[in-house]
Protein backbone atom coordinates (compact mmCIF):
# COMPACT_ATOMS: atom_id res chain seq x y z
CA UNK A 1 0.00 0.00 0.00
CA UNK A 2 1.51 3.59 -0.85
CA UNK A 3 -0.55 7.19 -0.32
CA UNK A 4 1.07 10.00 -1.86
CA UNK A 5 0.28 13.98 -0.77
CA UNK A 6 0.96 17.15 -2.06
CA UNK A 7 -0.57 20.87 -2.09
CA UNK A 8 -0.54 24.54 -3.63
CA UNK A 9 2.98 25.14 -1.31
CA UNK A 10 5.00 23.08 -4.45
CA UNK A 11 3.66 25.04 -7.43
CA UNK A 12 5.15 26.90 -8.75
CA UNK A 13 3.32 30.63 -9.27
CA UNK A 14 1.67 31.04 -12.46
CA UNK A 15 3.14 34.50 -14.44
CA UNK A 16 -0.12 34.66 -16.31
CA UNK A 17 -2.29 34.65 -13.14
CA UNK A 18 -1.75 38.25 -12.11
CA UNK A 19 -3.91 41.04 -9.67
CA UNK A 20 -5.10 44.06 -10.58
CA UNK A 21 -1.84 45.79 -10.44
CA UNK A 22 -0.19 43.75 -12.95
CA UNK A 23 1.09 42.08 -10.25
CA UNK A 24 2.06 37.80 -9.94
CA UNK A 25 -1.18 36.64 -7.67
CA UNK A 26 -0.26 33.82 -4.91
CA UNK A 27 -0.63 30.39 -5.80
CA UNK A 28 -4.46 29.30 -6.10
CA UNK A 29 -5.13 25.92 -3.20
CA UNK A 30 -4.70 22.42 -5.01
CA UNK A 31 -4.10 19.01 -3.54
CA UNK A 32 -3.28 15.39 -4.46
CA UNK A 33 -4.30 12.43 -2.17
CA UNK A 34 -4.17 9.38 -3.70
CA UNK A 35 -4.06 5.91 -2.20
CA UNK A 36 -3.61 3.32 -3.78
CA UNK A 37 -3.07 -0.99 -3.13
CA UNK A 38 -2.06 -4.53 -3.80
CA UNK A 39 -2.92 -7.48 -2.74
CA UNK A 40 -2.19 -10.97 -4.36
CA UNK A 41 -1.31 -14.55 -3.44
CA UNK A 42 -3.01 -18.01 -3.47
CA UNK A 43 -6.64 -18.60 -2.37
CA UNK A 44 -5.96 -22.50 -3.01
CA UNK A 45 -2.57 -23.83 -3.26
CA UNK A 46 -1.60 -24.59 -7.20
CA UNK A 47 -5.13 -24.35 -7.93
CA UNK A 48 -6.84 -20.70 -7.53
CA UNK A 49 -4.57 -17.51 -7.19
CA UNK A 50 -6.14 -14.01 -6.92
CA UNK A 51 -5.14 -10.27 -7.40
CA UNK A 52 -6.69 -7.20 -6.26
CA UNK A 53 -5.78 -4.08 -7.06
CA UNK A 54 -7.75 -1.00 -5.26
CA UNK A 55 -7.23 2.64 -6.37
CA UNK A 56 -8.53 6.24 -4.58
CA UNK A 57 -7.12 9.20 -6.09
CA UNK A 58 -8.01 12.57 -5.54
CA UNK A 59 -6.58 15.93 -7.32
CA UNK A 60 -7.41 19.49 -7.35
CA UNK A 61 -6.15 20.44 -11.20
CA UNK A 62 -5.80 24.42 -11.13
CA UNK A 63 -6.47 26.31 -14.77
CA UNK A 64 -5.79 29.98 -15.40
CA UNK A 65 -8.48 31.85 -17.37
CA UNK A 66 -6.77 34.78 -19.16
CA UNK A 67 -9.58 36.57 -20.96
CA UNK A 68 -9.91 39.98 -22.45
CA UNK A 69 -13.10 42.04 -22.07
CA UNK A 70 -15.01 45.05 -22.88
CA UNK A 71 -14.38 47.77 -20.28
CA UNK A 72 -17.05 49.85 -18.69
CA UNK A 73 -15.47 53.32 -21.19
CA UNK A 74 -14.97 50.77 -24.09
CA UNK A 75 -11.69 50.21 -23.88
CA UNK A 76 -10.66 46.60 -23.56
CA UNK A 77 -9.33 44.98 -20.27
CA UNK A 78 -7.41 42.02 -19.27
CA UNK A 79 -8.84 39.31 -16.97
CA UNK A 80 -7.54 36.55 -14.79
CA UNK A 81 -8.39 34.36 -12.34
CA UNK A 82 -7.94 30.87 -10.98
CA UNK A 83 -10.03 27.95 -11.65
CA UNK A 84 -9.80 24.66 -9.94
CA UNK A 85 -11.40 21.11 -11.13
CA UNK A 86 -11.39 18.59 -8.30
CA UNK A 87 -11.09 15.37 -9.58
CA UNK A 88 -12.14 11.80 -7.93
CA UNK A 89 -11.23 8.66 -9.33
CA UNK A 90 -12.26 5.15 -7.41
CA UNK A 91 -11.00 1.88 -9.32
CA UNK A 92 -11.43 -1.43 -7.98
CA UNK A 93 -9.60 -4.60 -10.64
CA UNK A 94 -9.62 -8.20 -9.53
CA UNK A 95 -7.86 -10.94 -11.60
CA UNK A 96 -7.79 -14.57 -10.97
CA UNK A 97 -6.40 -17.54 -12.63
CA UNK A 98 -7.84 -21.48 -11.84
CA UNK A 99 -6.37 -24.25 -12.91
CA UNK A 100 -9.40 -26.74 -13.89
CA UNK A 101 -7.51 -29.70 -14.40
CA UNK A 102 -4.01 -30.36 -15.80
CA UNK A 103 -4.92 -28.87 -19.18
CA UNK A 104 -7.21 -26.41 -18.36
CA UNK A 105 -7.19 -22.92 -17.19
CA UNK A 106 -9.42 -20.43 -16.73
CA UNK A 107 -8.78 -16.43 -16.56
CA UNK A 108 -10.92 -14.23 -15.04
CA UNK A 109 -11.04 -10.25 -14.64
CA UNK A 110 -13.47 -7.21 -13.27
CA UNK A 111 -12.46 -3.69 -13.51
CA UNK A 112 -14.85 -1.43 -12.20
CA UNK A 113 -13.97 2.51 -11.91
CA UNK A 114 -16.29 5.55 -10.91
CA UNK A 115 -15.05 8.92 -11.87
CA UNK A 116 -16.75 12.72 -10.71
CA UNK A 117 -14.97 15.47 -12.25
CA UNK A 118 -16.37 19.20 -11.45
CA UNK A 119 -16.17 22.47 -12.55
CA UNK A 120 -14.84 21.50 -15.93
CA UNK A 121 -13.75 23.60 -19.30
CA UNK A 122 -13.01 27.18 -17.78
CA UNK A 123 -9.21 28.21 -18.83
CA UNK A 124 -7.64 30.02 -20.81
CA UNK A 125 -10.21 32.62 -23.05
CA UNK A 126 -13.02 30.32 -21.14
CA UNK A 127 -15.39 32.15 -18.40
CA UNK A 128 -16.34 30.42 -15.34
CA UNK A 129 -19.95 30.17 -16.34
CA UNK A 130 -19.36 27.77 -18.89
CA UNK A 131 -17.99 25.13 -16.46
CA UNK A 132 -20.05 21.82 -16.47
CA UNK A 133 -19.66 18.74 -14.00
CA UNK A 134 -19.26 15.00 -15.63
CA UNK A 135 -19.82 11.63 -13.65
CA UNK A 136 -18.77 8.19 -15.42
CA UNK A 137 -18.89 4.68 -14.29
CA UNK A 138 -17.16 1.98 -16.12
CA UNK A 139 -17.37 -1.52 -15.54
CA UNK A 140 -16.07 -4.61 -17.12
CA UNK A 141 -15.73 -8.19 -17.29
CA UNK A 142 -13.68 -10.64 -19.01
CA UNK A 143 -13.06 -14.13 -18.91
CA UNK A 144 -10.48 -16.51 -20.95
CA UNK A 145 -10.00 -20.56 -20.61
CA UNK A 146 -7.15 -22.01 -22.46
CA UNK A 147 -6.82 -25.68 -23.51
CA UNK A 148 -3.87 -27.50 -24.26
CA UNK A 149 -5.40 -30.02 -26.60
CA UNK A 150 -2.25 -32.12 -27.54
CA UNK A 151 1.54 -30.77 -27.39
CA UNK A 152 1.53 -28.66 -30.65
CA UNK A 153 -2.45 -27.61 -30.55
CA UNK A 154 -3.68 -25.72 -28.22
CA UNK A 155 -7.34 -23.46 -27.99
CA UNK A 156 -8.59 -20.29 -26.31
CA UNK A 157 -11.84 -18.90 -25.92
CA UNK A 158 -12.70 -15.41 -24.65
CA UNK A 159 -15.59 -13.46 -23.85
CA UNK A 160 -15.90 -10.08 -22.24
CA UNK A 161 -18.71 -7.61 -21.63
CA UNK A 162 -18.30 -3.91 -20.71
CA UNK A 163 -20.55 -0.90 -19.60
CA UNK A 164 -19.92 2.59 -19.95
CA UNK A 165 -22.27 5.34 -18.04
CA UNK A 166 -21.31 8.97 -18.34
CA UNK A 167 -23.71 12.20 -17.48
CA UNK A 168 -22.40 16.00 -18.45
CA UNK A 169 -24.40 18.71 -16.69
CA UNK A 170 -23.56 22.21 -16.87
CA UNK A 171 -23.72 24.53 -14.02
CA UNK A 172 -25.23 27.54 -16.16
CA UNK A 173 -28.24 27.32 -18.40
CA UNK A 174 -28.29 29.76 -21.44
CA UNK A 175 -27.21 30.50 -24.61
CA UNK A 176 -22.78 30.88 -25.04
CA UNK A 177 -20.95 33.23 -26.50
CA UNK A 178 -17.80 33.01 -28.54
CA UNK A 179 -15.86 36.34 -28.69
CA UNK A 180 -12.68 34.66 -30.94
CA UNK A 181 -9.14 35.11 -29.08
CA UNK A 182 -11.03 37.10 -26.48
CA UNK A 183 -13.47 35.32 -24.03
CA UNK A 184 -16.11 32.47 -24.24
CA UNK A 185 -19.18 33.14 -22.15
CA UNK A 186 -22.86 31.87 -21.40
CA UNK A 187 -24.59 28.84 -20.65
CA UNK A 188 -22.22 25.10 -20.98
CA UNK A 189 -24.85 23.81 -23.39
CA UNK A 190 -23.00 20.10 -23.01
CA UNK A 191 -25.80 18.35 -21.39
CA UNK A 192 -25.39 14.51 -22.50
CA UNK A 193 -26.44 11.16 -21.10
CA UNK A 194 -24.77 7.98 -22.56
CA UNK A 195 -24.97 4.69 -21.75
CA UNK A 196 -23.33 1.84 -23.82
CA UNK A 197 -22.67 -1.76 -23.48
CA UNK A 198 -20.34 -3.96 -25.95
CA UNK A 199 -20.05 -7.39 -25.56
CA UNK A 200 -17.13 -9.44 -27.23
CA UNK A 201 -16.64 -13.51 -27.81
CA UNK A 202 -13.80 -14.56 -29.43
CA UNK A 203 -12.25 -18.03 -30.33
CA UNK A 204 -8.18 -19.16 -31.51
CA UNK A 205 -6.88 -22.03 -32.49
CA UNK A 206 -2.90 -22.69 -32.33
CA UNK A 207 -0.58 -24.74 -33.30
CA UNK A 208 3.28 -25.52 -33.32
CA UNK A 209 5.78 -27.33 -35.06
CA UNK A 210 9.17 -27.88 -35.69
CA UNK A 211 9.23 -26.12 -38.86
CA UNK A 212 5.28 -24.55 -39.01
CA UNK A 213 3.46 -22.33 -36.77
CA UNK A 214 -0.02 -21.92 -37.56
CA UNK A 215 -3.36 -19.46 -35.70
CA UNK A 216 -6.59 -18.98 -36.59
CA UNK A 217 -9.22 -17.05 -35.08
CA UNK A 218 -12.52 -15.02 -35.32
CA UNK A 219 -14.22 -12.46 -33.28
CA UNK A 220 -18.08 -10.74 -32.80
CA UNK A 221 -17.99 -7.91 -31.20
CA UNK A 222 -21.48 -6.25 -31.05
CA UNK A 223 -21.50 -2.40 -29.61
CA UNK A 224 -25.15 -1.32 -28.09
CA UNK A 225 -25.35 2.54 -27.07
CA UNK A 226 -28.34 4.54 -25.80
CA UNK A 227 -27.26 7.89 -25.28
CA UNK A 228 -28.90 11.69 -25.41
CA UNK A 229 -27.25 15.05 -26.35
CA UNK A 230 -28.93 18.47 -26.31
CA UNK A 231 -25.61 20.03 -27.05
CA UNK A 232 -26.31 23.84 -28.49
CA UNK A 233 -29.88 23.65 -28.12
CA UNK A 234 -30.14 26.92 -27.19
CA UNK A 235 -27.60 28.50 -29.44
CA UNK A 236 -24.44 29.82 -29.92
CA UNK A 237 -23.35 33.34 -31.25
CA UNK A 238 -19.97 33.42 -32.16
CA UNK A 239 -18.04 37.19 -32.99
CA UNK A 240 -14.69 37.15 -35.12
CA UNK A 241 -13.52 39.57 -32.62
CA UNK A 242 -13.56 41.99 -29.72
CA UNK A 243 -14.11 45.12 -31.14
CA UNK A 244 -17.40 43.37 -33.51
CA UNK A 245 -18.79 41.99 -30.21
CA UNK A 246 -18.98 45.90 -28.92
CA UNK A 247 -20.28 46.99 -32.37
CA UNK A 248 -22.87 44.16 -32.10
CA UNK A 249 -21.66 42.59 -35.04
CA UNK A 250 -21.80 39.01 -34.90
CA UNK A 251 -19.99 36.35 -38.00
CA UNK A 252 -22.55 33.69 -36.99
CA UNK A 253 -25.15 31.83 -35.28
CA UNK A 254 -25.42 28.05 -34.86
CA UNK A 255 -28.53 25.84 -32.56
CA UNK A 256 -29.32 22.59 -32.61
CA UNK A 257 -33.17 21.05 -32.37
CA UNK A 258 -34.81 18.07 -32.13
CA UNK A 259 -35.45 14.58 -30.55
CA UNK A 260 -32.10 14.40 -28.28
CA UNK A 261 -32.31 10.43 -28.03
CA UNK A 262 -30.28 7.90 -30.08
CA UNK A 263 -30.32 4.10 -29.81
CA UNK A 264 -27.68 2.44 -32.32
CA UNK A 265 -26.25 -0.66 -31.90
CA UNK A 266 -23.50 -2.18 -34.26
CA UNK A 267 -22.05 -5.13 -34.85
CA UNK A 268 -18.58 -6.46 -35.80
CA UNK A 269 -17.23 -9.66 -37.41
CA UNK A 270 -14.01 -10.53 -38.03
CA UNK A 271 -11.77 -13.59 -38.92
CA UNK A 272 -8.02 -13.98 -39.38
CA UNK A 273 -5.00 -17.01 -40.37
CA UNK A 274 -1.30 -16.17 -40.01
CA UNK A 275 1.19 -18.91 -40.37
CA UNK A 276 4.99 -18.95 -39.91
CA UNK A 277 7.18 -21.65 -41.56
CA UNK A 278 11.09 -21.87 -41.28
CA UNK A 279 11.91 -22.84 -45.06
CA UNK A 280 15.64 -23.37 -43.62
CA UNK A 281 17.72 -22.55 -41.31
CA UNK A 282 18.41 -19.23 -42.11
CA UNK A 283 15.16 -18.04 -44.04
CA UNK A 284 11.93 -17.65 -42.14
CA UNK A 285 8.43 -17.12 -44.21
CA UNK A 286 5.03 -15.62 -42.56
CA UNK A 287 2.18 -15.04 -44.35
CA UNK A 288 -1.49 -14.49 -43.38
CA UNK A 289 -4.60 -13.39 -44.36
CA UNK A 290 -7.56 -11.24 -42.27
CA UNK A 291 -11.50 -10.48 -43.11
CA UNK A 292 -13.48 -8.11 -41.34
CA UNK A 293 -17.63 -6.96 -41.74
CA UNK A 294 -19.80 -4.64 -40.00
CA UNK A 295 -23.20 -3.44 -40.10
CA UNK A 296 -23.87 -0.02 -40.85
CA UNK A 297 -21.89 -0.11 -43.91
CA UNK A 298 -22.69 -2.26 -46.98
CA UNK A 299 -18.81 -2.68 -47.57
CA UNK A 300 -18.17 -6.51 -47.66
CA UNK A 301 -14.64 -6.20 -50.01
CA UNK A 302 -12.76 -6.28 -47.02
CA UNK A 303 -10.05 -9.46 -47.53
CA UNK A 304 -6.43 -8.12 -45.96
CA UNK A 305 -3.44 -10.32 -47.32
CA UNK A 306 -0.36 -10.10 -45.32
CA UNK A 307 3.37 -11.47 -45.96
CA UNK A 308 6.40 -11.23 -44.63
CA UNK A 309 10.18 -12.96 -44.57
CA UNK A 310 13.45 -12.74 -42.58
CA UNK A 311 16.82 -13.91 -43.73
CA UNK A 312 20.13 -14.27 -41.94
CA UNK A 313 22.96 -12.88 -43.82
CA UNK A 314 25.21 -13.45 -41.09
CA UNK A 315 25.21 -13.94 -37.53
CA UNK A 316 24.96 -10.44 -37.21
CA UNK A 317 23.22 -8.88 -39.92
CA UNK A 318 19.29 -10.04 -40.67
CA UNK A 319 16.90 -8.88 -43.97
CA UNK A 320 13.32 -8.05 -43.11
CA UNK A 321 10.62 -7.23 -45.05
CA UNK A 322 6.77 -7.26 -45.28
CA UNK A 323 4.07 -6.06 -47.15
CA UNK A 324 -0.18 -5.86 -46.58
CA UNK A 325 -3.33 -4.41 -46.26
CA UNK A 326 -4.94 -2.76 -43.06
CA UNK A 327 -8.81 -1.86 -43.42
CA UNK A 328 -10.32 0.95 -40.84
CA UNK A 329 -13.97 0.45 -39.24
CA UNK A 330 -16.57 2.55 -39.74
CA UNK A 331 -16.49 4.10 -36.50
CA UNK A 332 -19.97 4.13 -34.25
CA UNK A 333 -19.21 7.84 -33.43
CA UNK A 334 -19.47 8.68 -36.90
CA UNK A 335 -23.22 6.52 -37.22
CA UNK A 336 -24.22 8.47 -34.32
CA UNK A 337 -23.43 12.00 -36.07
CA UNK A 338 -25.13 10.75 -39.45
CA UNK A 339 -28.22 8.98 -37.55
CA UNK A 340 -28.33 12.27 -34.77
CA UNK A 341 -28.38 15.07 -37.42
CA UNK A 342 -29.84 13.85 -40.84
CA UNK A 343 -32.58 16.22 -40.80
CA UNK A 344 -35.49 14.42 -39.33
CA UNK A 345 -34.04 13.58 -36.10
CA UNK A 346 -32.11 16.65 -35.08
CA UNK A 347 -31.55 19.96 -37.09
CA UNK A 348 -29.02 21.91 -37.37
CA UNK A 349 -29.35 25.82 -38.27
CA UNK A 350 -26.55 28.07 -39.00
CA UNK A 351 -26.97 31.65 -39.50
CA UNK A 352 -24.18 34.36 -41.17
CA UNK A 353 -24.28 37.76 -39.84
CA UNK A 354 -27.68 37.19 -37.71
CA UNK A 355 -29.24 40.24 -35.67
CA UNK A 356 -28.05 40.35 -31.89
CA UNK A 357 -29.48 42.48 -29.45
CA UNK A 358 -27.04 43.29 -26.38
CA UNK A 359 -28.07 40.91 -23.31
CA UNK A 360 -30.90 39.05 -24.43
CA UNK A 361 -28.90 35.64 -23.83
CA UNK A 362 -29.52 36.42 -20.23
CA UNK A 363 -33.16 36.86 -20.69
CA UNK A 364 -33.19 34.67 -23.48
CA UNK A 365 -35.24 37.00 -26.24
CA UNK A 366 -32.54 36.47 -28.98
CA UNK A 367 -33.54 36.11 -32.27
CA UNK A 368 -30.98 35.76 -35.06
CA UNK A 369 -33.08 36.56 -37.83
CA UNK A 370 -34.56 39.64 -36.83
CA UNK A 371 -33.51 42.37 -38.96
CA UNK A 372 -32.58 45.82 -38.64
CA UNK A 373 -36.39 47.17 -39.73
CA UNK A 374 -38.41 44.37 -37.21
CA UNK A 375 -38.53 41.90 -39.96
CA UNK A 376 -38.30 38.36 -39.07
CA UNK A 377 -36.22 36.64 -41.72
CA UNK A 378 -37.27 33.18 -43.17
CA UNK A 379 -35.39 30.26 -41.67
CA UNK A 380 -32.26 29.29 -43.40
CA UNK A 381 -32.42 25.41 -44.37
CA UNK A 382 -30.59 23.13 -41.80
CA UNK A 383 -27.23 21.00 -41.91
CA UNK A 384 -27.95 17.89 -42.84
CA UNK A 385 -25.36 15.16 -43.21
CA UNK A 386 -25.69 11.90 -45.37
CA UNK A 387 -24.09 9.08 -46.21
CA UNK A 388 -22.38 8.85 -49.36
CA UNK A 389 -24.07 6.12 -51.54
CA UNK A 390 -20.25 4.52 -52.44
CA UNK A 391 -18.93 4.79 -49.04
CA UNK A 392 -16.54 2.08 -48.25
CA UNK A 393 -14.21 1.52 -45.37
CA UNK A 394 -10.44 3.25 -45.71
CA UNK A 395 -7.78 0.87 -45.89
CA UNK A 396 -3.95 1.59 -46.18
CA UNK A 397 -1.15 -0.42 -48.06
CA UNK A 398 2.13 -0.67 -45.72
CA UNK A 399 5.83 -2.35 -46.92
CA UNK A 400 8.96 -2.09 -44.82
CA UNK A 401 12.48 -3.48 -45.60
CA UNK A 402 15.16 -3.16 -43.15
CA UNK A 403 18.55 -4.63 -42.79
CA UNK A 404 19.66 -5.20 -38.72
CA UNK A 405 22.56 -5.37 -37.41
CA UNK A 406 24.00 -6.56 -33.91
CA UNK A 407 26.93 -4.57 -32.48
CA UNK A 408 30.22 -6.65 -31.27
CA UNK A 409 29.82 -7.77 -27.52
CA UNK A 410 33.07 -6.21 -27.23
CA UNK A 411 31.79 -3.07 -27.07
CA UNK A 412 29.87 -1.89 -24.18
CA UNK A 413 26.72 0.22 -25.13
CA UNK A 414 27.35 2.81 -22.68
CA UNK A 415 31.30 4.16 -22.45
CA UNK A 416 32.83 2.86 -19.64
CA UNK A 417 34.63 5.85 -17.13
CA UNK A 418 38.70 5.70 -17.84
């Protein structure tokens, strides 16, 4: 067991966190406290072992919001001040390994970890009233039996399930504004609620010769996330700069509408054969191949060969080379933006050069597309994205070639002192 301590007396001052005189303010409090433990050793002797590993850390992370604002006469003014993010982390990971019979073992494993972070995002050009607090909870599962069939084949089987909670709530409700290289301000606007499981089974096959080394494999993984967003919902005006957010000039207006729940689930195949066979004594050969599918993409030309050699030149110089093909998923974050926003769902609006009216975010009376003579504009059509009808996973084409060579045992690595 070990518990480490620290606070604000060995930070060094921040030159950019200043007083109204110009001058360097005093250090703003922080503190560490984390604990942390280990504990592992048999429950029954040569049969069941177990390790537990139990984790409590605490820090206060300290940001510096440097800001510059309108003045009361119009002339600009520069801001600072301290901002501190406490952050709690609680992890709890258990691992034990049975020995079923002589053949036979099976792994098992559960992680579970709860996280709070507050007063999150203000720093830098970013007010305090933007801050939001986030709370996640993780928790997983995994378990793993190996079977030595005969002495050159043996067979593994794993399964694992996982589920990820996480909740966003900011501390101020309204609409934000972005005043570019100057100061962000208003409401967080990041209010999300996910919760996704994934659960995994996967199944290899080995074996090994003299001469021939040969594994084969598949795996299903199958993603299931529920999650809502009503991030920008109430809008956003953002100015290009300081002087147009006096003048009242903003570039643009962005807000987000519509039904903020999503359920997409996803699933993933994939299936794989690599073998390695010593064609002499000094020339090795590997070559594989690997397939992968997916839903939510009706991309099935996904066959990756892969080969590969090494020769001995001498007993200190080796050729390698390789060559194949790597294929990307479609990743579920990208479904999620295409199902979230194509129009029906959610909407997205942007406005150029919409009307503002100084301090109706507060009251919450803005209305972009009110003109100069009282006129309310027609709505501008909304971002929509779709999915390109020939969309196919990327996929990259590697090589490599090297030549290696082992330096004498003569000489040391590191000089010796005379």
């Amino acid at each position: 067991m070990n518990f480490e301590f620290r606070d604000e007396s060995l930070n060094a001052r921040d030159p950019f966190l200043t007083t109204k005189d110009g001058s360097i303010a005093k250090r703003p409090p922080s503190q560490t406290r984390n604990f942390q433990s280990n504990f592992s050793g048999p429950i029954i002797r040569n049969k069941l072992s177990l390790n537990l590993n139990v984790r409590r850390f605490f820090n206060e992370n300290t940001n510096t919001i440097r800001a510059t604002l309108p003045g009361t006469d119009g002339v600009s003014q520069f801001y600072s001040a301290p901002s501190i993010s406490p952050n709690q982390n609680r992890n709890v990971n258990a691992r034990s390994q049975f020995a079923i019979n002589k053949n036979n073992t099976l792994f098992v494993n559960y992680q579970n970890q709860h996280q709070q972070r507050l007063n999150q995002g203000p720093g830098q050009f970013t007010l305090q009233d933007r801050a939001a607090d986030s709370l996640s909870r993780n928790s997983e599962f995994q378990m793993r039996e190996t079977a030595i069939l005969t002495k050159s084949i043996v067979h593994e089987t794993r399964f694992e399930y996982r589920k990820d909670y996480s909740q966003t709530n900011p501390r101020v409700i309204g609409q934000a504004l972005n005043v570019l290289d100057s100061f962000n301000s208003g409401g967080g606007q990041n209010n999300s609620l996910s919760n996704n499981r994934t659960a995994e089974f996967a199944n290899l096959l080995m074996y090994s010769g003299k001469k021939w080394t040969v594994k084969t494999g598949f795996q299903a993984l199958n993603r299931m996330n529920h999650s809502t967003q009503q991030n920008n919902f109430l809008g956003t005006y953002t100015f290009s700069s300081l002087a147009d957010y006096i003048a009242n000039r903003p570039l643009q207006f962005t807000r987000t509408s519509g039904n903020p729940l999503l359920d997409d689930n996803q699933l993933e195949l994939a299936s794989f054969i690599q073998s390695d066979w010593k064609v002499a004594k000094k020339f090795n050969l590997s070559w594989g191949a690997r397939y992968e599918a997916q839903t939510n993409i009706s991309d099935y030309n996904n066959f990756d060969p892969r080969i590969g050699f090494a020769y001995e030149l001498t007993k200190t110089l080796a050729l390698r080379g390789g060559a194949g093909i790597f294929h990307q998923r479609l990743d579920l974050f990208i479904v999620e933006n295409l199902f979230r926003l194509d129009g029906t769902r959610q909407q997205q609006v942007i406005v150029a050069y919409p009307s503002y009216q100084p301090g109706c975010e507060t009251t919450a009376s803005c209305n972009p597309l009110l003109n100069g003579f009282g006129t309310v504009l027609p709505t501008p059509p909304p971002t929509v994205r779709t999915r390109a009808s020939n969309l196919v996973t990327p996929y990259t084409e590697n090589a490599s070639l090297s030549l290696e060579k082992a330096l004498p045992t003569r000489y040391p690595l590191v000089s010796q002192p005379q």
